[in-house]
C-alpha atoms as a PDB file:
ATOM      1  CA  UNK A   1       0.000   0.000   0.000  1.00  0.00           C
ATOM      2  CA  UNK A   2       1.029   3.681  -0.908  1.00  0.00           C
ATOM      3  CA  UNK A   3       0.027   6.183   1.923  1.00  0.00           C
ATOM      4  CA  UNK A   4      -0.579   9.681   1.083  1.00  0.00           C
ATOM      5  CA  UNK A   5      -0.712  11.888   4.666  1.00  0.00           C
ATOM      6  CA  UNK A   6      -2.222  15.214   4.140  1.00  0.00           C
ATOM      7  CA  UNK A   7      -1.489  18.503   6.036  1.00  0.00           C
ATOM      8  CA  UNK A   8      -4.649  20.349   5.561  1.00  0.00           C
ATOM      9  CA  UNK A   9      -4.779  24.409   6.201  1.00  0.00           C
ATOM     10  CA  UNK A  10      -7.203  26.348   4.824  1.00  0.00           C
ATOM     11  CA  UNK A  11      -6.130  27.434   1.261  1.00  0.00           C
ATOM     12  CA  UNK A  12      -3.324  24.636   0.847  1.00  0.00           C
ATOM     13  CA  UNK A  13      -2.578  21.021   1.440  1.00  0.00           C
ATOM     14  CA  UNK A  14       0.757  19.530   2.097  1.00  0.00           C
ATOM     15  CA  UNK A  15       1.279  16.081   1.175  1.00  0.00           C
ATOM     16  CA  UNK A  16       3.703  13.554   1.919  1.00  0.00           C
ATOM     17  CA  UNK A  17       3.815   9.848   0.153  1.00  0.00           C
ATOM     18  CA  UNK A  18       5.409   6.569   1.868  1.00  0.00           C
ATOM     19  CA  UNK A  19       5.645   4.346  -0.712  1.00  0.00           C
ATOM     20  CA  UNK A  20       5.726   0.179   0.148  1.00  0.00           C
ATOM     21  CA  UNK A  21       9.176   0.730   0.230  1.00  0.00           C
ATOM     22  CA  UNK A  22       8.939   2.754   3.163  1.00  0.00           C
ATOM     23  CA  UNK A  23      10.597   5.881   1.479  1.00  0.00           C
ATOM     24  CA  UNK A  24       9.253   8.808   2.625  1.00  0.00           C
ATOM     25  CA  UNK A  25       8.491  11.620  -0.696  1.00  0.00           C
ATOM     26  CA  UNK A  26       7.291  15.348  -0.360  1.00  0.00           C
ATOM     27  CA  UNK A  27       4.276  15.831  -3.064  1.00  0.00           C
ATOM     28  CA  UNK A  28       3.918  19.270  -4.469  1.00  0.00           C
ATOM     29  CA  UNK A  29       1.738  21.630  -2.441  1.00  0.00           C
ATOM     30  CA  UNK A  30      -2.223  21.805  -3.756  1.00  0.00           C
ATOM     31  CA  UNK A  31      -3.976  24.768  -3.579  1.00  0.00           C
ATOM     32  CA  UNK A  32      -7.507  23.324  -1.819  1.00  0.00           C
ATOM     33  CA  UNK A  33     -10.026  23.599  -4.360  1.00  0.00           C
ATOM     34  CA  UNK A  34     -12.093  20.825  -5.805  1.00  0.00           C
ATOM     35  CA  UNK A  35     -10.567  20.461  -9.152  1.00  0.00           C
ATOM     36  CA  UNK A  36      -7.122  19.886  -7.887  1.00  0.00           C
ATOM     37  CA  UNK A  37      -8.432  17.394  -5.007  1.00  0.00           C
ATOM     38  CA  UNK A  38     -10.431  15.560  -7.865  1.00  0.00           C
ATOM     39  CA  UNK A  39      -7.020  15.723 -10.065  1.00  0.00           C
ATOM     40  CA  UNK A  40      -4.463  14.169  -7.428  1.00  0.00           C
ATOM     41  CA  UNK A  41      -5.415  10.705  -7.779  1.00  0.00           C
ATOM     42  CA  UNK A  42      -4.547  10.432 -11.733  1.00  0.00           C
ATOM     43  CA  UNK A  43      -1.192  11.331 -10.514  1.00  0.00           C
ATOM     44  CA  UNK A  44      -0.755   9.068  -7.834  1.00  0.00           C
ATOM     45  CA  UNK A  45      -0.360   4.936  -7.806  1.00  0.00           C
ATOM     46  CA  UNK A  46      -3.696   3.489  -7.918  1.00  0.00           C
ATOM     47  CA  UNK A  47      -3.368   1.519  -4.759  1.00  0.00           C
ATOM     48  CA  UNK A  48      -2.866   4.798  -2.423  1.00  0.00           C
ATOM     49  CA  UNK A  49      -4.819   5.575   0.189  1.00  0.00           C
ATOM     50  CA  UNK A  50      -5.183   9.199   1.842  1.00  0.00           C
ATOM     51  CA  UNK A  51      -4.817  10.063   5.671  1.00  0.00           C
ATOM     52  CA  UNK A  52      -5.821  13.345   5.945  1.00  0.00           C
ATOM     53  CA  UNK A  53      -5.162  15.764   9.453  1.00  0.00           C
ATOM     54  CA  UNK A  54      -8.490  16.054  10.807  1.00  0.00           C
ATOM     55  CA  UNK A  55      -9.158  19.669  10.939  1.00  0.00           C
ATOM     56  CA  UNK A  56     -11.716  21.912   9.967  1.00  0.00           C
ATOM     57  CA  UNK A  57     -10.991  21.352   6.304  1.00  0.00           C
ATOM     58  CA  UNK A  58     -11.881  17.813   6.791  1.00  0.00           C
ATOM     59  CA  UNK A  59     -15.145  17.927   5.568  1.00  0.00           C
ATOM     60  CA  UNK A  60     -14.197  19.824   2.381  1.00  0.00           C
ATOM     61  CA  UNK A  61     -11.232  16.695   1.936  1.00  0.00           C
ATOM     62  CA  UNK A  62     -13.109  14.284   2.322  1.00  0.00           C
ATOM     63  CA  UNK A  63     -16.307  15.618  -0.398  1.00  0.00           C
ATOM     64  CA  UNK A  64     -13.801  15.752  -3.161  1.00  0.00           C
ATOM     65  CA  UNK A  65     -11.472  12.934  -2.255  1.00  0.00           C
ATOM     66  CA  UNK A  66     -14.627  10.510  -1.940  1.00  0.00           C
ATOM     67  CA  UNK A  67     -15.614  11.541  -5.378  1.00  0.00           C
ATOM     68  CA  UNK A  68     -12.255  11.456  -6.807  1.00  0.00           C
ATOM     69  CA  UNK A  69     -11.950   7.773  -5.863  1.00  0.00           C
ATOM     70  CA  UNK A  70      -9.979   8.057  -3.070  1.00  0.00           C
ATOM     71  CA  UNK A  71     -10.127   5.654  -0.351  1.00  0.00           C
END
């Protein structure tokens, strides 16, 4: 499994990949709005899953990630 962790603040996320090798990569910031959530996975391995900080912005993360076929 590919883990993606996401820092969530209020106009950005930060995100951070371990791969199953266990190598730690920093992913290029995304400016939080619902075409670049819905964007991310096409870029990512297909197996990844997201944990994201829960925070206020939670509920926006989760909206877009859920319909961008995130699990």
């Amino acid at each position: 499994m590919t883990a993606i962790g996401a820092d969530l603040d209020k106009r950005i996320c930060r995100l951070a990949m371990q791969g199953e090798d266990g190598q730690l990569t920093m992913l290029p910031s995304i400016e939080n709005e619902r075409e670049n959530w819905l964007a991310l996975p096409a870029k990512l391995p297909p197996q990844a899953e997201i944990a994201p900080e829960v925070s206020t912005q939670w509920s926006f993360c989760d909206e877009c990630a859920g319909g961008g076929g995130w699990r």
